[in-house]
Protein backbone atom coordinates (compact mmCIF):
# COMPACT_ATOMS: atom_id res chain seq x y z
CA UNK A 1 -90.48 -84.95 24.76
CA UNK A 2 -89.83 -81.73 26.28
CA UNK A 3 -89.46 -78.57 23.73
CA UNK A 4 -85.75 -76.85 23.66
CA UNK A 5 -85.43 -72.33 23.29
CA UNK A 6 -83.31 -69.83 23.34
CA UNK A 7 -82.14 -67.08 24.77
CA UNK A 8 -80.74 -63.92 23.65
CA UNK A 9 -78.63 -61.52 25.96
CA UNK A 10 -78.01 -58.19 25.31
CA UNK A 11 -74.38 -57.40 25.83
CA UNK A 12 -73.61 -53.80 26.41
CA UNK A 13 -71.42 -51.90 23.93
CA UNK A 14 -68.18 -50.41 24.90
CA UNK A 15 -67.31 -46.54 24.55
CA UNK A 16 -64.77 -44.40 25.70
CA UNK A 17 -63.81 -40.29 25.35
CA UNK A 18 -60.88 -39.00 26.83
CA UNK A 19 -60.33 -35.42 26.53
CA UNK A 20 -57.17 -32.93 27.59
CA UNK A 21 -58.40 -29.99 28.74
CA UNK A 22 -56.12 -27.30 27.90
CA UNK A 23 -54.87 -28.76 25.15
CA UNK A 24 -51.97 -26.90 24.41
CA UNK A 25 -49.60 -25.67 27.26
CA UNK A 26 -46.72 -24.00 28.50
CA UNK A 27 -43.48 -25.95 29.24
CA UNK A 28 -44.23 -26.71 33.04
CA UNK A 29 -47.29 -26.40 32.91
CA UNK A 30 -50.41 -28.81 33.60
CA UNK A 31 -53.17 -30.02 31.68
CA UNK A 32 -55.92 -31.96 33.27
CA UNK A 33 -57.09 -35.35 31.14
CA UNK A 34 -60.61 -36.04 31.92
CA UNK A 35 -62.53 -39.48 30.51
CA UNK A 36 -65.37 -41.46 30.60
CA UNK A 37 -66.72 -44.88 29.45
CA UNK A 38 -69.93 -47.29 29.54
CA UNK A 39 -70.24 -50.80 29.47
CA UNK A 40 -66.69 -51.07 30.32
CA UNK A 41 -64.74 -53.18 32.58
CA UNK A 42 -61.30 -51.50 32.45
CA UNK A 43 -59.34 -49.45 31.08
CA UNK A 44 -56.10 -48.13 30.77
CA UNK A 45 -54.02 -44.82 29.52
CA UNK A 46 -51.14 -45.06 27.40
CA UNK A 47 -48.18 -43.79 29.69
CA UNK A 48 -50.32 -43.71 32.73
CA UNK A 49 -51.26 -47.14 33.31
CA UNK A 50 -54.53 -48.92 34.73
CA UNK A 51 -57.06 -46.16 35.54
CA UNK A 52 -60.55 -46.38 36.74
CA UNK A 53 -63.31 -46.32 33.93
CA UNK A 54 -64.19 -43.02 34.56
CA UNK A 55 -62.04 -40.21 36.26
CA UNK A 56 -59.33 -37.54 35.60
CA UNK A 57 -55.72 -37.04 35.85
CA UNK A 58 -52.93 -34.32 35.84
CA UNK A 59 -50.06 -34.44 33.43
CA UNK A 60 -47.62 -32.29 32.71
CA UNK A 61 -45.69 -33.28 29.47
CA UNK A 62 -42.31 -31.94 28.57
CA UNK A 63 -43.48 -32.36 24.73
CA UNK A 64 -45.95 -33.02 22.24
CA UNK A 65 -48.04 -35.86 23.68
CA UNK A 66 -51.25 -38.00 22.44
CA UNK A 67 -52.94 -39.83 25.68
CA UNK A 68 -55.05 -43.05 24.37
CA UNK A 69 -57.81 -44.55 26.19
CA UNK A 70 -58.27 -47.76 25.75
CA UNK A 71 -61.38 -49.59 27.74
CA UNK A 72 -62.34 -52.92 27.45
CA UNK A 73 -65.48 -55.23 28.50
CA UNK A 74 -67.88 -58.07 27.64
CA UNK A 75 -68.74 -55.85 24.90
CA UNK A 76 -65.44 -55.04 23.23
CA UNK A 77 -62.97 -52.72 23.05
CA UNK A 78 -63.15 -49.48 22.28
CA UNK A 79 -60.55 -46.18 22.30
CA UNK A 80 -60.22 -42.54 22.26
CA UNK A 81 -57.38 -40.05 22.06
CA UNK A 82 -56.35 -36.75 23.01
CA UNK A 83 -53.12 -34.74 22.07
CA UNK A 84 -51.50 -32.08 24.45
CA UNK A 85 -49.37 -29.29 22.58
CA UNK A 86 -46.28 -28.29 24.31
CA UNK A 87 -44.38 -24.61 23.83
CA UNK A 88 -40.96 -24.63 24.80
CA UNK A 89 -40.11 -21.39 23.46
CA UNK A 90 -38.69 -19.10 25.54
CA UNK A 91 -38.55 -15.14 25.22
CA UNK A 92 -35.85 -13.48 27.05
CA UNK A 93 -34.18 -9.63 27.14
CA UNK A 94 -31.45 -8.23 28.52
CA UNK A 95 -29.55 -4.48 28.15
CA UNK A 96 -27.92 -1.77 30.24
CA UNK A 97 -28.64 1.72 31.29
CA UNK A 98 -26.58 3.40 30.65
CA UNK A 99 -24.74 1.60 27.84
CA UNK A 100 -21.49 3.81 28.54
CA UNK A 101 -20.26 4.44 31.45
CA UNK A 102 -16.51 6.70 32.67
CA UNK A 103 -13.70 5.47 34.25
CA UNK A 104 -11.16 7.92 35.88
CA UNK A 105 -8.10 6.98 38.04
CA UNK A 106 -5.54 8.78 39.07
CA UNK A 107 -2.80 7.18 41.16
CA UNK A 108 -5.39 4.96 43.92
CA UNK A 109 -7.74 7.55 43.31
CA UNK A 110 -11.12 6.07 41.75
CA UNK A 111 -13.68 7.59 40.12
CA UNK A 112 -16.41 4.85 38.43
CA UNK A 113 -19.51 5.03 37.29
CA UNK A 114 -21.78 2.14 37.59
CA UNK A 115 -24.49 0.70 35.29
CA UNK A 116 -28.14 -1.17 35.33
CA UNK A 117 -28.39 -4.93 34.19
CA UNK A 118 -31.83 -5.47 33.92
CA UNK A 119 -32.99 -9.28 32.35
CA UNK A 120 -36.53 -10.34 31.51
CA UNK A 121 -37.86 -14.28 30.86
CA UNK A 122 -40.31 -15.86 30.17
CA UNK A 123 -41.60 -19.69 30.20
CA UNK A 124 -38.08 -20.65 31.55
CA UNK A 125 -36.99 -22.64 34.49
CA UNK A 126 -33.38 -21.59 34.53
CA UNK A 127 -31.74 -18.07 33.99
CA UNK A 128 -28.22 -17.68 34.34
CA UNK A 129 -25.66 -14.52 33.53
CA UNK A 130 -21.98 -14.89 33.30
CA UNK A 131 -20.54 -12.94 36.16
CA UNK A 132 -23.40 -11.76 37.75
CA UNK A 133 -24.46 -15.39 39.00
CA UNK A 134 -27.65 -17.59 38.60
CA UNK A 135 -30.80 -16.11 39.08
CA UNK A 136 -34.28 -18.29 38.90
CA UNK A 137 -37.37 -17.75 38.33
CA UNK A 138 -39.97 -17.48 41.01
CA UNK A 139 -42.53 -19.44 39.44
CA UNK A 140 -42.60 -21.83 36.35
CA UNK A 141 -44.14 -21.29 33.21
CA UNK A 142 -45.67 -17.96 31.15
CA UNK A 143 -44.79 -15.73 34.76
CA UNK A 144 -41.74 -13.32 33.92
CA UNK A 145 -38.54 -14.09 35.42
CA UNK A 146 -37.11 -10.30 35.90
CA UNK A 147 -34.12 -9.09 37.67
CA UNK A 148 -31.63 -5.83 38.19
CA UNK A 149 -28.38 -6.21 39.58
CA UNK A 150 -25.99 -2.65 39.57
CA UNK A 151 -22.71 -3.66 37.57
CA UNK A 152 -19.12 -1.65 38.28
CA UNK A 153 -17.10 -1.55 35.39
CA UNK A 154 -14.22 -1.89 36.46
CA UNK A 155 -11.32 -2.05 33.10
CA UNK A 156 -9.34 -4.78 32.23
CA UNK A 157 -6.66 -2.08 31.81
CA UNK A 158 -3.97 -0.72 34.87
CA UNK A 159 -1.33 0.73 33.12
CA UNK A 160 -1.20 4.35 32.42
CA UNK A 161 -3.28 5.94 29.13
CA UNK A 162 -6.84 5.94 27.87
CA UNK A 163 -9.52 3.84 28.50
CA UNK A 164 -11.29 2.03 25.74
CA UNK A 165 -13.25 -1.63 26.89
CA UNK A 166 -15.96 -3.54 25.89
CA UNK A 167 -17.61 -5.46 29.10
CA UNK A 168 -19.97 -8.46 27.56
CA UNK A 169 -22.69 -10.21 29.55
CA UNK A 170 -24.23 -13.50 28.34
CA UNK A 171 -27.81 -14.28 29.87
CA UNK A 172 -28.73 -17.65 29.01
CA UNK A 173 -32.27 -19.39 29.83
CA UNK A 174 -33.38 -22.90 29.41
CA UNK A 175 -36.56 -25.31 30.31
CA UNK A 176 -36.71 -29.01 31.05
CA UNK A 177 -38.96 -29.10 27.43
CA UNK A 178 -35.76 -28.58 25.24
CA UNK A 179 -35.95 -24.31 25.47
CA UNK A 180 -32.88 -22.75 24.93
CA UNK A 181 -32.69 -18.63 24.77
CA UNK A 182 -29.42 -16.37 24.56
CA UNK A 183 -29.41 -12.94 25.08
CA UNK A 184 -26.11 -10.49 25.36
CA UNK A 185 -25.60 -6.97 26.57
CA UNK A 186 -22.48 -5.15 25.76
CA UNK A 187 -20.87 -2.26 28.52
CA UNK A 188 -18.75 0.53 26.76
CA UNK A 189 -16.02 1.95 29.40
CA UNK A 190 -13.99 4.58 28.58
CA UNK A 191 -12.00 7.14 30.19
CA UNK A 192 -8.40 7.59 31.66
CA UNK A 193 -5.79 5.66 33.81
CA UNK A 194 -3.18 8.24 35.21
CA UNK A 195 -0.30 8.42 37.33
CA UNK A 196 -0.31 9.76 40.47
CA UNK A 197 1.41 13.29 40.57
CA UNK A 198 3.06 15.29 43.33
CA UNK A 199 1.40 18.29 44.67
CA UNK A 200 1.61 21.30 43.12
CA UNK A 201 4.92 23.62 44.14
CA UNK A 202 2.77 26.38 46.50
CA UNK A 203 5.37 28.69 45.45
CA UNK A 204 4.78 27.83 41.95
CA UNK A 205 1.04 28.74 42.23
CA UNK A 206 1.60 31.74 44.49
CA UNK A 207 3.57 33.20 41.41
CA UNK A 208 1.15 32.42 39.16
CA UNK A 209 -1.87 34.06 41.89
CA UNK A 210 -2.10 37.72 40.16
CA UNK A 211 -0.02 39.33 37.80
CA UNK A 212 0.00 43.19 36.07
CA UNK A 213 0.86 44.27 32.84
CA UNK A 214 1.44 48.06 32.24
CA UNK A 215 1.34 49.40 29.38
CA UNK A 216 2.51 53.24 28.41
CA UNK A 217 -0.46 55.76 27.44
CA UNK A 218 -2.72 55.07 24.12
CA UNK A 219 -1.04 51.61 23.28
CA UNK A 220 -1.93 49.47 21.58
CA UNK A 221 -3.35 51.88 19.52
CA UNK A 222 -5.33 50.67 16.28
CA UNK A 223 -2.71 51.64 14.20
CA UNK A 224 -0.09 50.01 15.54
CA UNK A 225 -1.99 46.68 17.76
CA UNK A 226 1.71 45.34 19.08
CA UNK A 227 2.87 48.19 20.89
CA UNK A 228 2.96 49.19 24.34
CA UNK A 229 4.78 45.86 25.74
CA UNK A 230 7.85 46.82 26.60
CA UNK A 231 10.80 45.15 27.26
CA UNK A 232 10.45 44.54 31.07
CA UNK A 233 7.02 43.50 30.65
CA UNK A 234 7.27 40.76 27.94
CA UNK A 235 10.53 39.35 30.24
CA UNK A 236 7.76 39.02 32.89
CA UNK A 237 5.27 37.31 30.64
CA UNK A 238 8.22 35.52 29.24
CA UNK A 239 8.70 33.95 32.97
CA UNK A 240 5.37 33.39 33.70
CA UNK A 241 4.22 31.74 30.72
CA UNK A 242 7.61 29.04 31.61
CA UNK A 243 5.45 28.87 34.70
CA UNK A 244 2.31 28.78 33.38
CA UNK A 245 3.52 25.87 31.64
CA UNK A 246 4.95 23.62 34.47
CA UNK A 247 1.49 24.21 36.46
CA UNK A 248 -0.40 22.55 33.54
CA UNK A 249 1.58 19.11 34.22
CA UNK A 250 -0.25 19.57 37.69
CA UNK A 251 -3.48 21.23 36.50
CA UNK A 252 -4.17 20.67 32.84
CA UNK A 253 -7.68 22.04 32.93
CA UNK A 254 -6.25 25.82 34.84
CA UNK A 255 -6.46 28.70 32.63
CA UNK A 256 -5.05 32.29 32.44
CA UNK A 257 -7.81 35.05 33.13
CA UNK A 258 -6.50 38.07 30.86
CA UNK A 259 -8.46 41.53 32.04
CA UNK A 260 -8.02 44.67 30.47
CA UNK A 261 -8.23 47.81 31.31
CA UNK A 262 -7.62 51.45 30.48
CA UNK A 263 -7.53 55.57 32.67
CA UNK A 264 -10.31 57.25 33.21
CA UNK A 265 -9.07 59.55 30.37
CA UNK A 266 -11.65 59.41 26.85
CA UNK A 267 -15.08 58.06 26.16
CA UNK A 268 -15.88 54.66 27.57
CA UNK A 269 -16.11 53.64 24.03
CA UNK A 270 -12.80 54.79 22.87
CA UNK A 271 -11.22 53.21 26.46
CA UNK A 272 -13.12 50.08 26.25
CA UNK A 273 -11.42 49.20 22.53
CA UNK A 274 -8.04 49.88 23.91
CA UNK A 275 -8.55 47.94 26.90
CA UNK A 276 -9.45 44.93 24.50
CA UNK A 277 -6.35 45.32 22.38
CA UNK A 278 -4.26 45.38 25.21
CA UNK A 279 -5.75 42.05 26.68
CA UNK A 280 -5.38 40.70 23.14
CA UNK A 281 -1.74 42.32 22.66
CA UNK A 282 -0.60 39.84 26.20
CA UNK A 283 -3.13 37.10 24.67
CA UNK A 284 -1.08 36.55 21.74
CA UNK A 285 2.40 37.05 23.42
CA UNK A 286 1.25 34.53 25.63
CA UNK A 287 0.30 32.04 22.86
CA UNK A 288 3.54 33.15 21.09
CA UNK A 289 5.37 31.52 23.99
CA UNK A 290 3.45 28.25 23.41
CA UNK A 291 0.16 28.76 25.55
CA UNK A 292 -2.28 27.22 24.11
CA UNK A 293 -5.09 29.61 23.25
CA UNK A 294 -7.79 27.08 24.66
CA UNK A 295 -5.87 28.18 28.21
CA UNK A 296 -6.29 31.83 27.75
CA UNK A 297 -9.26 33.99 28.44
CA UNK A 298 -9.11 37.52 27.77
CA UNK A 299 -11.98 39.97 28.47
CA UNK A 300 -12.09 44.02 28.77
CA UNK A 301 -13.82 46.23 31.06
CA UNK A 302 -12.40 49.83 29.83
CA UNK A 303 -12.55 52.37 32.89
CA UNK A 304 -15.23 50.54 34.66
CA UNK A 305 -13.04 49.03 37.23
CA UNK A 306 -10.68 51.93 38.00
CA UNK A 307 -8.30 51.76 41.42
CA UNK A 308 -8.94 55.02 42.94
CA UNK A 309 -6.17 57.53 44.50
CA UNK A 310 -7.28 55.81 47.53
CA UNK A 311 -6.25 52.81 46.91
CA UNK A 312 -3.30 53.12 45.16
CA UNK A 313 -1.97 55.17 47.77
CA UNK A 314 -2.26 52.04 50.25
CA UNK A 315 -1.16 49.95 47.81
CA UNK A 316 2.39 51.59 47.95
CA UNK A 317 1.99 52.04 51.42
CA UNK A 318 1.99 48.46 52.04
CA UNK A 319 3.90 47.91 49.12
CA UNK A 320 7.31 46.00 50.40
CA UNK A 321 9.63 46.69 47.47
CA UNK A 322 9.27 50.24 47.07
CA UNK A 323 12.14 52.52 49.01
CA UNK A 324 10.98 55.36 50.77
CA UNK A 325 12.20 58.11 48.09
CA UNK A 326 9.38 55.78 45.36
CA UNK A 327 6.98 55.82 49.01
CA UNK A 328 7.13 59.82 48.56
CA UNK A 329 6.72 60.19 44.79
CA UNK A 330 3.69 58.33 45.08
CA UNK A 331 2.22 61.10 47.70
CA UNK A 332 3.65 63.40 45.23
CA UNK A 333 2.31 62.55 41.80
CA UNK A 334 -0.56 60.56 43.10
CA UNK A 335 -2.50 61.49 39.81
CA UNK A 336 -0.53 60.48 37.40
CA UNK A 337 0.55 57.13 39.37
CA UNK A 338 -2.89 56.56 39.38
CA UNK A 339 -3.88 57.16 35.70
CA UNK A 340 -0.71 55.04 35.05
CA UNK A 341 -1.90 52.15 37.44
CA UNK A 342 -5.29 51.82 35.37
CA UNK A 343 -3.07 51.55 32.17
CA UNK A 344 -3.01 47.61 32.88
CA UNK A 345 -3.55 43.93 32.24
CA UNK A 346 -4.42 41.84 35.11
CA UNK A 347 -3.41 37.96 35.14
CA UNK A 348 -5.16 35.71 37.16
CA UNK A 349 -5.30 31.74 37.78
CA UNK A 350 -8.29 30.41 37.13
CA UNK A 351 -7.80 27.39 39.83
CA UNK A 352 -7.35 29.80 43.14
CA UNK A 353 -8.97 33.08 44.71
CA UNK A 354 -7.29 36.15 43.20
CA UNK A 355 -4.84 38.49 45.17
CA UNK A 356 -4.70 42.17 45.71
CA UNK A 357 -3.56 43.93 42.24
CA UNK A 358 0.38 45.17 42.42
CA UNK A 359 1.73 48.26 41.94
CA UNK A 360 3.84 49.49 39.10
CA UNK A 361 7.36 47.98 38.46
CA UNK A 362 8.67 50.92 39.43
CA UNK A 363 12.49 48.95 39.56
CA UNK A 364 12.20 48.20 35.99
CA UNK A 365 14.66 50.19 33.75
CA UNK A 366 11.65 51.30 31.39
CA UNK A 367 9.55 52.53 34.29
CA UNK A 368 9.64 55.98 33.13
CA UNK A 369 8.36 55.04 29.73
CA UNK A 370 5.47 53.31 31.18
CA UNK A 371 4.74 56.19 33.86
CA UNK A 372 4.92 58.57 30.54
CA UNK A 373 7.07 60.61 32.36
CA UNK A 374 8.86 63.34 30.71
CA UNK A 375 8.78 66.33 33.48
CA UNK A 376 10.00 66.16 37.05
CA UNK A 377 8.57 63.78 39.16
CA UNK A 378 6.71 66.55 41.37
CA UNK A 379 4.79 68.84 37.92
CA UNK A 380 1.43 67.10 37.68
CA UNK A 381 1.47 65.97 33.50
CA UNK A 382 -1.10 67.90 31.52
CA UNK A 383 -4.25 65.59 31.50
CA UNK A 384 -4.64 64.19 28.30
CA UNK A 385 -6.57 61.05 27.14
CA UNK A 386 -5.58 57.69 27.30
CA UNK A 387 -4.68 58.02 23.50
């Protein structure tokens, strides 16, 4: 009888390592899941299937994942796991520069500034900005999505009157992970909507080109700072300040340019104060006939800017309102039509070029008193200072 044995095979155990290597990414990113096993005859990866018993694999998960390995074979079974992190928060900024920005129109006329809208992402897939558009990123994932785009303003606002808006952009990025970012940047317009206006008059700013006030020897003096305007000469500032006013509808920001001056007669000291009060003494008649002082500049330059005989006989020359008898008391008492020409406020517009200075108002009916005449026309007054 033949003698039975045994035998005894070794059967392999099973293992198996899976690993995820990174494990924690970026939405849109990938990860790369690398395993092995031994004694294995397959083996499979939870949401991947049947995979060979040893190999790797790219994911790219749009959330928190855990991979399992499970391999099986004559030995057993055996498993491993790996989890893959996923951030889906996104960072995101947007602002302007500048944050304020003018708007001016006047009738079609247009003047606008323009502003920056600058935007910066990051880990998003989608950017968008109401009004400007959709802008994408260029790549996927932790790269910056970053943009400019130049914004006009322009107001909600047409009608006449000031401007006062608030312009809002919305940027809003999202990623196929579940990231959601909002960002806003406000625009502050202000400025003006006007009318359109007609052209100034010419003749209306011709009038206003240069005007002279004369004012009688010595005044103002500093006893007695509102005298020296007589009565022809505040009807003329009287006028031109009615003027004056009816330009500023065209030309709000024009000025009067007040300059004073005073004879050669006397210290430049003592000629320089009087030339002040006198461009102060047509300063405040001016305001008194509702000027407003911010449209006023007065300034004083004593005897420094004296006409010469010269020149004040051409002035009369060319002079067309004088008659030939005033033509010949000029050549006669050149002097003291001189020293009486110097005796003067000059009124300019700030907004055009200056013309040549007048002569005296010789038609006025208080010409004499501004001439200080009290001899003949043809005796030379005793020089005397401007006092």
């Amino acid at each position: 009888m033949a003698r039975r044995g045994s035998v005894t095979v070794a059967v392999r155990r099973v293992t198996a390592n899976l690993s995820a290597r990174p494990a924690s990414i970026n939405c849109g990113e990938s990860t790369e899941l690398e395993w092995t096993t031994t004694g294995a005859s397959e083996a499979e990866i939870s949401g991947l299937g049947a995979v060979p018993t040893t190999g790797d694999r790219s994911v790219r998960p749009n959330a928190a994942t855990t991979y399992k390995l499970a391999a099986t074979g004559p030995g057993g079974l055996s498993e491993s796991g790996a989890t893959v992190s996923v951030n889906k928060a996104i960072t995101a900024e947007l602002h302007f520069s500048p944050e304020e920005v003018h708007h001016k129109r006047v009738g079609i006329k247009v003047d606008q500034e323009s502003a920056e809208l600058s935007w910066s992402t990051s880990n998003a897939e989608q950017v968008s900005i109401n009004g400007v558009g959709s802008v994408n990123a260029t790549r996927i994932g932790s790269i910056t999505a970053t943009g400019t785009r130049t914004v006009q303003a322009i107001p909600e606002k047409t009608d006449p009157g000031p401007v006062n808006e608030n312009l809002t952009f919305t940027l809003t990025a999202t990623n196929p992970c579940g990231g959601s970012e909002t960002r806003t940047a406000t625009l502050h317009i202000i400025g003006s909507i006007e009318a359109e206006k007609s052209p100034v008059d010419p003749a209306l700013e011709t009038s206003l080109s240069t005007n002279s006030v004369y004012f009688p020897t010595g005044l103002p003096s500093e006893g007695d700072p509102t005298g020296g305007l007589v009565p022809s000469q505040q009807r003329m500032l009287a006028e031109l300040a009615g003027n004056f006013k009816k330009y500023l509808e065209f030309r709000p920001d024009a000025h009067l340019i007040l300059e004073g001056h005073a004879d050669e007669r006397g210290s430049a000291e003592y000629n320089q104060a009087l030339s002040e009060r006198r461009a102060v003494r047509v300063k405040i008649f001016m305001f008194e006939q509702g000027i407003r002082a911010e449209n006023i500049e007065a300034v004083a330059f004593g005897k420094e800017r004296n006409l010469d005989k010269e020149t004040v006989r051409r002035l009369g020359e060319q002079d067309p309102d004088l008659s030939e008898d005033q033509r010949r008391k000029i050549l006669r008492d050149l002097r003291g039509l001189v020293l009486a020409s110097n005796r003067r406020v000059d009124i300019f517009l700030s907004t055009i070029r200056p013309q040549t200075t007048k002569l005296l108002p010789y038609k006025a009916d208080d010409a004499k008193e501004i001439l200080g005449e009290k001899t003949k026309p043809n005796r030379p007054a005793r020089p005397r200072r401007d006092r």
